[in-house]
C-alpha atoms as a PDB file:
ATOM      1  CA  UNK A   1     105.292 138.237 137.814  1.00  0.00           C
ATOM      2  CA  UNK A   2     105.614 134.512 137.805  1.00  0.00           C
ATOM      3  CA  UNK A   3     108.411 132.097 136.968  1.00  0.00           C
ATOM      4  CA  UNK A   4     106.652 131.089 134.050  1.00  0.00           C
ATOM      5  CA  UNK A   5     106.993 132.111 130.395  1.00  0.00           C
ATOM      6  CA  UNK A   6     105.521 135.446 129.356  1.00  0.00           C
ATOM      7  CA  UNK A   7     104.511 134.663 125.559  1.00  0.00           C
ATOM      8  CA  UNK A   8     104.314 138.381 123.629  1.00  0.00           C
ATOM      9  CA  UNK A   9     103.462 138.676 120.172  1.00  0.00           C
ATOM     10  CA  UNK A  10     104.985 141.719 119.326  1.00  0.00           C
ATOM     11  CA  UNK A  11     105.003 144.058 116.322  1.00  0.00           C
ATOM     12  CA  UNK A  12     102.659 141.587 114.736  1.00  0.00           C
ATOM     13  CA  UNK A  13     101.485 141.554 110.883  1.00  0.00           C
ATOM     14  CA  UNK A  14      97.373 141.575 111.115  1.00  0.00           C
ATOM     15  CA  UNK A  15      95.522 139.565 108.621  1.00  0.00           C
ATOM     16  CA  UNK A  16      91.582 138.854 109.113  1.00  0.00           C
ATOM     17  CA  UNK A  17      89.896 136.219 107.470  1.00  0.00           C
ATOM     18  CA  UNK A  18      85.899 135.533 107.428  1.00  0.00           C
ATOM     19  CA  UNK A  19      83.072 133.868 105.077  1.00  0.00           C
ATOM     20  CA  UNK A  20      80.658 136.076 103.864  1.00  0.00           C
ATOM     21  CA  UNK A  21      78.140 133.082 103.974  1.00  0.00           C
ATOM     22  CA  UNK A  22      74.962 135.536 103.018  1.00  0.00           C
ATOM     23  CA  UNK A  23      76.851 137.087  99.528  1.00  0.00           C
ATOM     24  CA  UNK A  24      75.083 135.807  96.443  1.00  0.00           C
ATOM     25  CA  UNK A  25      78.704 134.731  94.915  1.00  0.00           C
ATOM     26  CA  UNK A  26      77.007 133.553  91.523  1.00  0.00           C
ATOM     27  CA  UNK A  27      75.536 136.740  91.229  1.00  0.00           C
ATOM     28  CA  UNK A  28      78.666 138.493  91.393  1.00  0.00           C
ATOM     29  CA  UNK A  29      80.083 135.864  88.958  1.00  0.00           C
ATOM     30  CA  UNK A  30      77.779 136.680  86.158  1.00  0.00           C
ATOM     31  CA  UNK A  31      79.013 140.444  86.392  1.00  0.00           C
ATOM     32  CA  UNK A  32      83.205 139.548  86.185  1.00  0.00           C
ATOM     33  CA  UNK A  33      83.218 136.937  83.418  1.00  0.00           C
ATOM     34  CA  UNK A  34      82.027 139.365  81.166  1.00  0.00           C
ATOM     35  CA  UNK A  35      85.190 141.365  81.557  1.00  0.00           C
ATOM     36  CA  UNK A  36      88.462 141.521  79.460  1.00  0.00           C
ATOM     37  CA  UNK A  37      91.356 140.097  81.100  1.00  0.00           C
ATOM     38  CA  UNK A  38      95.310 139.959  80.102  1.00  0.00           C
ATOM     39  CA  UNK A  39      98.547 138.905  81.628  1.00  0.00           C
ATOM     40  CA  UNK A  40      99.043 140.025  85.038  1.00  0.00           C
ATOM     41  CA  UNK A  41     102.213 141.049  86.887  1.00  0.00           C
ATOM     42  CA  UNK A  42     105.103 142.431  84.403  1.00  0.00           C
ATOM     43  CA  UNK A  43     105.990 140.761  81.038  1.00  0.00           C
ATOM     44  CA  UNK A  44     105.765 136.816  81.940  1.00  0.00           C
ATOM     45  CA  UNK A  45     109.432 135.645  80.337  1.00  0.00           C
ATOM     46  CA  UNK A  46     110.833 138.690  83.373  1.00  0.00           C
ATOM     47  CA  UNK A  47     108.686 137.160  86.069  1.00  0.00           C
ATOM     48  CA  UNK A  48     110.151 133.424  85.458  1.00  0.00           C
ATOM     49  CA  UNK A  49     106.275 132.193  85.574  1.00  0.00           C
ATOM     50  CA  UNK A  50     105.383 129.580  82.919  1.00  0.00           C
ATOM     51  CA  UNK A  51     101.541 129.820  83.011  1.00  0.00           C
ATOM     52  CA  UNK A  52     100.807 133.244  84.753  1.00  0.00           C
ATOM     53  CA  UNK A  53      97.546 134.219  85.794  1.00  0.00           C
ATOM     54  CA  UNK A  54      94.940 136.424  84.561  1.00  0.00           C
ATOM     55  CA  UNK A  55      93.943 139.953  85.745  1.00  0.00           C
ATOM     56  CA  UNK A  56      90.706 141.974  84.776  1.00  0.00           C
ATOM     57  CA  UNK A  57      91.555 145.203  82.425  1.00  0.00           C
ATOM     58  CA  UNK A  58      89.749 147.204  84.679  1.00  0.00           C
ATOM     59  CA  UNK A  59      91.273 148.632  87.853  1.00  0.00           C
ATOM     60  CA  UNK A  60      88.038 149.703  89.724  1.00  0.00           C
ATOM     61  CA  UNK A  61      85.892 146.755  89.255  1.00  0.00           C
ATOM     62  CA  UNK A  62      84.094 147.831  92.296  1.00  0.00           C
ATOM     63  CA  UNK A  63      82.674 151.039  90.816  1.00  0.00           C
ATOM     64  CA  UNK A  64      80.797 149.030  88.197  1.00  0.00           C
ATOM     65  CA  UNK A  65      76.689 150.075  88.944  1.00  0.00           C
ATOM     66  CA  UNK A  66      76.314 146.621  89.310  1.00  0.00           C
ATOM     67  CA  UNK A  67      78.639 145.793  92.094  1.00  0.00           C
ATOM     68  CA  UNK A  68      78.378 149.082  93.957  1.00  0.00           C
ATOM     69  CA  UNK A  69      76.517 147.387  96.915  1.00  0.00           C
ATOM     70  CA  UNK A  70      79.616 144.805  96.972  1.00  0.00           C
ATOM     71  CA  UNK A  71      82.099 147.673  97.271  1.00  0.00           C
ATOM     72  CA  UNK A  72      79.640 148.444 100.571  1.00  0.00           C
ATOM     73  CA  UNK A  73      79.581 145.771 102.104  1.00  0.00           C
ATOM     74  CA  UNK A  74      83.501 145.018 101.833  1.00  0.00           C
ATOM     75  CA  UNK A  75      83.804 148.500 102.722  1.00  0.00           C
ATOM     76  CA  UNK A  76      81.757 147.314 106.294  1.00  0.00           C
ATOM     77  CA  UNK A  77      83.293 144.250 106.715  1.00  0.00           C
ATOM     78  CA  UNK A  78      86.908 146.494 106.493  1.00  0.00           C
ATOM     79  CA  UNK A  79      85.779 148.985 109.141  1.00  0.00           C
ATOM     80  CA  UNK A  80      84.754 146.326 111.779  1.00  0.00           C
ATOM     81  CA  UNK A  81      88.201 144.752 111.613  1.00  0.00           C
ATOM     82  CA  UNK A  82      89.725 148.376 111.297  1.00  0.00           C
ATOM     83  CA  UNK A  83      88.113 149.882 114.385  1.00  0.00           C
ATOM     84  CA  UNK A  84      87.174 146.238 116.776  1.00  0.00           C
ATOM     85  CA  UNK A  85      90.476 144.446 115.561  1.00  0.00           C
ATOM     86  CA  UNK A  86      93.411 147.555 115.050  1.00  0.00           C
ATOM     87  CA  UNK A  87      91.772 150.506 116.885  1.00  0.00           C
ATOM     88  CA  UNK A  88      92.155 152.831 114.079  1.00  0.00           C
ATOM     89  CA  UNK A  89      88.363 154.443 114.950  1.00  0.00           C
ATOM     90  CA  UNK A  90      89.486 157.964 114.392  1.00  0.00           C
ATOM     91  CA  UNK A  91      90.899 156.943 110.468  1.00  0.00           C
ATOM     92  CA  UNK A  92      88.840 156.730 107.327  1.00  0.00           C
ATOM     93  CA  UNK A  93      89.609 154.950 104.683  1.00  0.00           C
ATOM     94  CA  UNK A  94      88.822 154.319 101.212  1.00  0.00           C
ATOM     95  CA  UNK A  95      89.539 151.537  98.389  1.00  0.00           C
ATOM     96  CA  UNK A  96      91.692 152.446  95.609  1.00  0.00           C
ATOM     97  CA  UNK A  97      91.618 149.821  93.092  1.00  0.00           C
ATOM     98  CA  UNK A  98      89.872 146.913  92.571  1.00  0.00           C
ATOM     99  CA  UNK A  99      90.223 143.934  89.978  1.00  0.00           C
ATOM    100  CA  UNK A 100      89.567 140.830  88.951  1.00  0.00           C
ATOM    101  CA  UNK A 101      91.862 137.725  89.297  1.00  0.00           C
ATOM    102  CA  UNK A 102      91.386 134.913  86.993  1.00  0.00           C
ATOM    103  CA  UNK A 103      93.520 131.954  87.113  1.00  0.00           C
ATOM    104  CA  UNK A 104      92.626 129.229  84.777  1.00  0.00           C
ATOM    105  CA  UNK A 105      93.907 125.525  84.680  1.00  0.00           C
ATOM    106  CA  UNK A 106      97.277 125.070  85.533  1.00  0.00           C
ATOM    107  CA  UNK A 107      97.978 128.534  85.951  1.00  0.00           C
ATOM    108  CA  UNK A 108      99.629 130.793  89.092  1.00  0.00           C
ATOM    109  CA  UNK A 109     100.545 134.129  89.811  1.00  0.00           C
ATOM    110  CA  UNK A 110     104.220 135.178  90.183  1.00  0.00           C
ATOM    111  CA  UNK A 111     105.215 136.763  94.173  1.00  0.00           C
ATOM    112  CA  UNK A 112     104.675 140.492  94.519  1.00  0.00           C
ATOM    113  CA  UNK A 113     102.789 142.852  96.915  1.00  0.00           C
ATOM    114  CA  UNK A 114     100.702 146.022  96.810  1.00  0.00           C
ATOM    115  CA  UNK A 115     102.172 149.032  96.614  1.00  0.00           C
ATOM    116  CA  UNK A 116     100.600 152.446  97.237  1.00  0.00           C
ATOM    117  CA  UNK A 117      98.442 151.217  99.891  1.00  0.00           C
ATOM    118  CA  UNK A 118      98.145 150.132 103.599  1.00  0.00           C
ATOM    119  CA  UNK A 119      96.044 147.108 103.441  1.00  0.00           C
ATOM    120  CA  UNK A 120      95.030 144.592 101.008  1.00  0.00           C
ATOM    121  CA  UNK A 121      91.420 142.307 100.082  1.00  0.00           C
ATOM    122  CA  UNK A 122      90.611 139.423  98.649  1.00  0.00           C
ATOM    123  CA  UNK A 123      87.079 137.777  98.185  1.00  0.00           C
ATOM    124  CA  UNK A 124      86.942 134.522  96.890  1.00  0.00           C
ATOM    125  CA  UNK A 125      84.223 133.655  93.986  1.00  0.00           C
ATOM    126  CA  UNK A 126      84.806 130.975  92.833  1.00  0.00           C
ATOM    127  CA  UNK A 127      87.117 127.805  94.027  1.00  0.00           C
ATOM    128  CA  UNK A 128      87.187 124.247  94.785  1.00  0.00           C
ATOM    129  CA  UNK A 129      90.139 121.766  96.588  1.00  0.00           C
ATOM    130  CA  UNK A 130      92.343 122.096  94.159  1.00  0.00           C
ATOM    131  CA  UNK A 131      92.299 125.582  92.826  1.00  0.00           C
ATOM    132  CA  UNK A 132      95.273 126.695  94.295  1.00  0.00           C
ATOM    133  CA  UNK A 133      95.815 128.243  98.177  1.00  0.00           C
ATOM    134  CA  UNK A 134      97.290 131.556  98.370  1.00  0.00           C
ATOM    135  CA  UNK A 135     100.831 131.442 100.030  1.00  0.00           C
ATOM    136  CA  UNK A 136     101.708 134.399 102.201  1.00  0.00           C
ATOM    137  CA  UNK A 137     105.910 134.705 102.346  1.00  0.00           C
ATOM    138  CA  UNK A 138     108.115 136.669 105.337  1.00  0.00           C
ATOM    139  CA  UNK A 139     110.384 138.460 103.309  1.00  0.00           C
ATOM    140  CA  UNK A 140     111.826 141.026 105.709  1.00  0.00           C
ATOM    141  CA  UNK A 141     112.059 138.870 108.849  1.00  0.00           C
ATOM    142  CA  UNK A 142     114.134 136.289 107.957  1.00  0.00           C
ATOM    143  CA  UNK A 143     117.335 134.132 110.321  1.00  0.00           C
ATOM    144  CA  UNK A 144     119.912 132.329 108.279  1.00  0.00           C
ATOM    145  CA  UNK A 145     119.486 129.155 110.189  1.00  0.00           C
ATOM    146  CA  UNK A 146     117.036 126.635 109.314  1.00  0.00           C
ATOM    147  CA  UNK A 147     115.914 124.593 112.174  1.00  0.00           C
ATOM    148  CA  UNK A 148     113.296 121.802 112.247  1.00  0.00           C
ATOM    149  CA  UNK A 149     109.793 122.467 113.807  1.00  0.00           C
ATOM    150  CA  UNK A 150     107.426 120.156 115.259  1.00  0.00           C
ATOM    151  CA  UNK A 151     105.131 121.483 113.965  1.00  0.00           C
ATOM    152  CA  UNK A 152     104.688 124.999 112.540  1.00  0.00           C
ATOM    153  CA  UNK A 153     102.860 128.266 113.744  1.00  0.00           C
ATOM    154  CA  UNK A 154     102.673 131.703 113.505  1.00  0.00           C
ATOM    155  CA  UNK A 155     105.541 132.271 115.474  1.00  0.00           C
ATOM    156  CA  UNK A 156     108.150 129.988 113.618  1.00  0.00           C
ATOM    157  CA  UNK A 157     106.759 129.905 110.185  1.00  0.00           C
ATOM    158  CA  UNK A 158     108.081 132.009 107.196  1.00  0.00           C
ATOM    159  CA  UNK A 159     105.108 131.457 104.877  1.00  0.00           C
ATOM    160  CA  UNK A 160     101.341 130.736 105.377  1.00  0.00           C
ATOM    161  CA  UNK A 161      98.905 129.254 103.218  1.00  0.00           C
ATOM    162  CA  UNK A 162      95.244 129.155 103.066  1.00  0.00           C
ATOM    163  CA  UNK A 163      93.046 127.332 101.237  1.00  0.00           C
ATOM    164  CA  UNK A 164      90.664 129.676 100.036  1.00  0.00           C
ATOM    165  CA  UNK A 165      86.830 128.609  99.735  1.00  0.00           C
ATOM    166  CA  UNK A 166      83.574 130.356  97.804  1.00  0.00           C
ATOM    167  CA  UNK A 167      82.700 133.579  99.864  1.00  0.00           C
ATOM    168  CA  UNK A 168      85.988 133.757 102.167  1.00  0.00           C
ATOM    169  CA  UNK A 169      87.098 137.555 102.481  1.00  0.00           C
ATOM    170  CA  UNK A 170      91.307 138.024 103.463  1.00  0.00           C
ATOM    171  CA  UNK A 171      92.277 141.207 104.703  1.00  0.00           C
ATOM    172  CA  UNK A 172      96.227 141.653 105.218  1.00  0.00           C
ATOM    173  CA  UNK A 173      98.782 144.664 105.256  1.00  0.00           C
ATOM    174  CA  UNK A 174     100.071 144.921 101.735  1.00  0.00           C
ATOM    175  CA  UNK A 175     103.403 144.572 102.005  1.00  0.00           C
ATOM    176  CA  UNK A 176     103.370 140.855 102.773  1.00  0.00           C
ATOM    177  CA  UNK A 177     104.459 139.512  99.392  1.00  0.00           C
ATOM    178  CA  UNK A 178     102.086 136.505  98.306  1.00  0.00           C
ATOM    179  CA  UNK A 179     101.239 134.539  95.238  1.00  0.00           C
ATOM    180  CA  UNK A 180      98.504 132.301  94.132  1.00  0.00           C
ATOM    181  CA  UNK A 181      99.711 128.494  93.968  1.00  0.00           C
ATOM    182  CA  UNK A 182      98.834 126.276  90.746  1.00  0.00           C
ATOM    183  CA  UNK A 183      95.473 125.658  89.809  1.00  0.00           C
ATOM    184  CA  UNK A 184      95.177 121.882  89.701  1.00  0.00           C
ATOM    185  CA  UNK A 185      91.274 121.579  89.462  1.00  0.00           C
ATOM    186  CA  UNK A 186      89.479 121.588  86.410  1.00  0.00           C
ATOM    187  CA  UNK A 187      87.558 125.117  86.872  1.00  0.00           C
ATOM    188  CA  UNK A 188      88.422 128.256  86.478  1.00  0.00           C
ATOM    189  CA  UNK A 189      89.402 130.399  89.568  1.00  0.00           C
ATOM    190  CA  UNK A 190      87.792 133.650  90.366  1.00  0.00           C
ATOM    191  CA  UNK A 191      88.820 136.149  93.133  1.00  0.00           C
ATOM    192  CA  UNK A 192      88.021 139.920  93.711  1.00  0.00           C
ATOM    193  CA  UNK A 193      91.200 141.953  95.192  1.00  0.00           C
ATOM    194  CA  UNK A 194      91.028 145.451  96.298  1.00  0.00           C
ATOM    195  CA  UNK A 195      93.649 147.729  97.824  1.00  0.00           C
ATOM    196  CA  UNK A 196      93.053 150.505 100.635  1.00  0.00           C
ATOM    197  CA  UNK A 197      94.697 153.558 101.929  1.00  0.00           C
ATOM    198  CA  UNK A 198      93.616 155.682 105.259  1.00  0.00           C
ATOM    199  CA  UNK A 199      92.369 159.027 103.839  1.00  0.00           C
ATOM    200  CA  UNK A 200      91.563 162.352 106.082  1.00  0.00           C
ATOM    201  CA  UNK A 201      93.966 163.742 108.479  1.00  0.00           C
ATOM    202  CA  UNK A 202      97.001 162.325 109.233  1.00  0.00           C
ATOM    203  CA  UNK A 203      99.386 162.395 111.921  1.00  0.00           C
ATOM    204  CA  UNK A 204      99.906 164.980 114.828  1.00  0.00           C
ATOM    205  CA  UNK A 205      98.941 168.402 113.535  1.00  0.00           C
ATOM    206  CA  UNK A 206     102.065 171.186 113.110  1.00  0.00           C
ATOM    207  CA  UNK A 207     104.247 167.989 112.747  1.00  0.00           C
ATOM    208  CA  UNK A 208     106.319 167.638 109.721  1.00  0.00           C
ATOM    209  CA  UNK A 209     104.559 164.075 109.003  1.00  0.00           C
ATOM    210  CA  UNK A 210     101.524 165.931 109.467  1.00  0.00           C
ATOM    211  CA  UNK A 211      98.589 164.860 105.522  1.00  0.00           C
ATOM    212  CA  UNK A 212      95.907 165.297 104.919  1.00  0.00           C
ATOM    213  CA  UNK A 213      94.621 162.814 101.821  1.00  0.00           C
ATOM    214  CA  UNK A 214      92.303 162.519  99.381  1.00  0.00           C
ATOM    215  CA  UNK A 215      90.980 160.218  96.913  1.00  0.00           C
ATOM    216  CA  UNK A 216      90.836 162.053  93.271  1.00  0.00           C
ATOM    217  CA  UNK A 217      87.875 160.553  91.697  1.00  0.00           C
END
């Protein structure tokens, strides 16, 4: 050892983000805007939103014929991160639900997470500037004292955002609470979300946390 600072990251939250710069986005887009969308979240006057954001009436957006090789390709870009980035080569895992979020002028989502899942997606369809970042919030690791920063990081920072851009793929562990900013621009803000559990065996056999899951279909 060395008299001079050892810097560990430790029990870190994982997110990945990429462009997918060969996905035909407009492609895609022809497919969602033909959906139904409603509210999303819980009733809007309970979630203290003014303008809340759109999300698609169906849950498995993915297992539309026409967006099957989508659901392939996310499921690829998943398993490099999954087994290069976290390790977990010996786990399978499988998407759960998958929707559309719309969020038109002036509009944002309220904060919430995933529940029911492990780890969380988001591809980006359509965006510009101004469409609104996505704000990622520490919740659960919090200090009572505020001190001033420098600058910020990832080690002193309590929320994130990124501005997301045509084609950019998120993945992050669901339980990080997040919410879509205001939509300031003058189009209309598409994003694909998905969720995703591990499936298979779980656990050290003859132990009492010991699964073994499966996806009903």
């Amino acid at each position: 050892m060395t008299n001079q600072n050892t810097i560990l990251t430790l029990f870190p939250k994982v997110f990945c983000v990429k462009i997918l710069n060969d996905l035909d986005n407009n492609k895609i887009l022809k497919i969602v805007k033909q959906e139904k969308y409603h509210q999303s979240g819980e009733l809007q006057k309970e979630l203290n939103v003014e303008n809340i954001s759109l999300s698609s009436d169906t849950k498995n957006i993915l297992e539309n014929k026409k967006l099957l090789f989508l659901k392939k390709i996310l499921l690829k870009e998943f398993y490099t991160f999954k087994n290069d980035v976290l390790k977990y080569t010996k786990n399978n895992f499988e998407i759960t639900t998958s929707w559309i979020a719309l969020c038109n002028k002036k509009q944002k989502s309220n904060l919430h997470n995933h529940q029911n899942c492990m780890y969380s997606g988001i591809l980006y369809l359509q965006t510009n500037e101004n469409s609104g970042d996505i704000m990622f919030d520490d919740l659960v690791n919090f200090s009572n004292f505020k001190l001033d920063c420098d600058s910020y990081n990832t080690y002193n920072s309590k929320s994130w955002r990124i501005k997301p851009v045509n084609n950019m793929l998120i993945f992050f562990p669901s339980e990080i609470y997040h919410q879509v900013l205001e939509n300031n621009s003058n189009i209309d803000r598409y994003s694909l979300a998905f969720n995703l559990i591990p499936t298979g065996k779980l656990g050290y056999k003859n132990s009492d946390s010991y699964v073994n899951l499966k996806i009903l279909k």
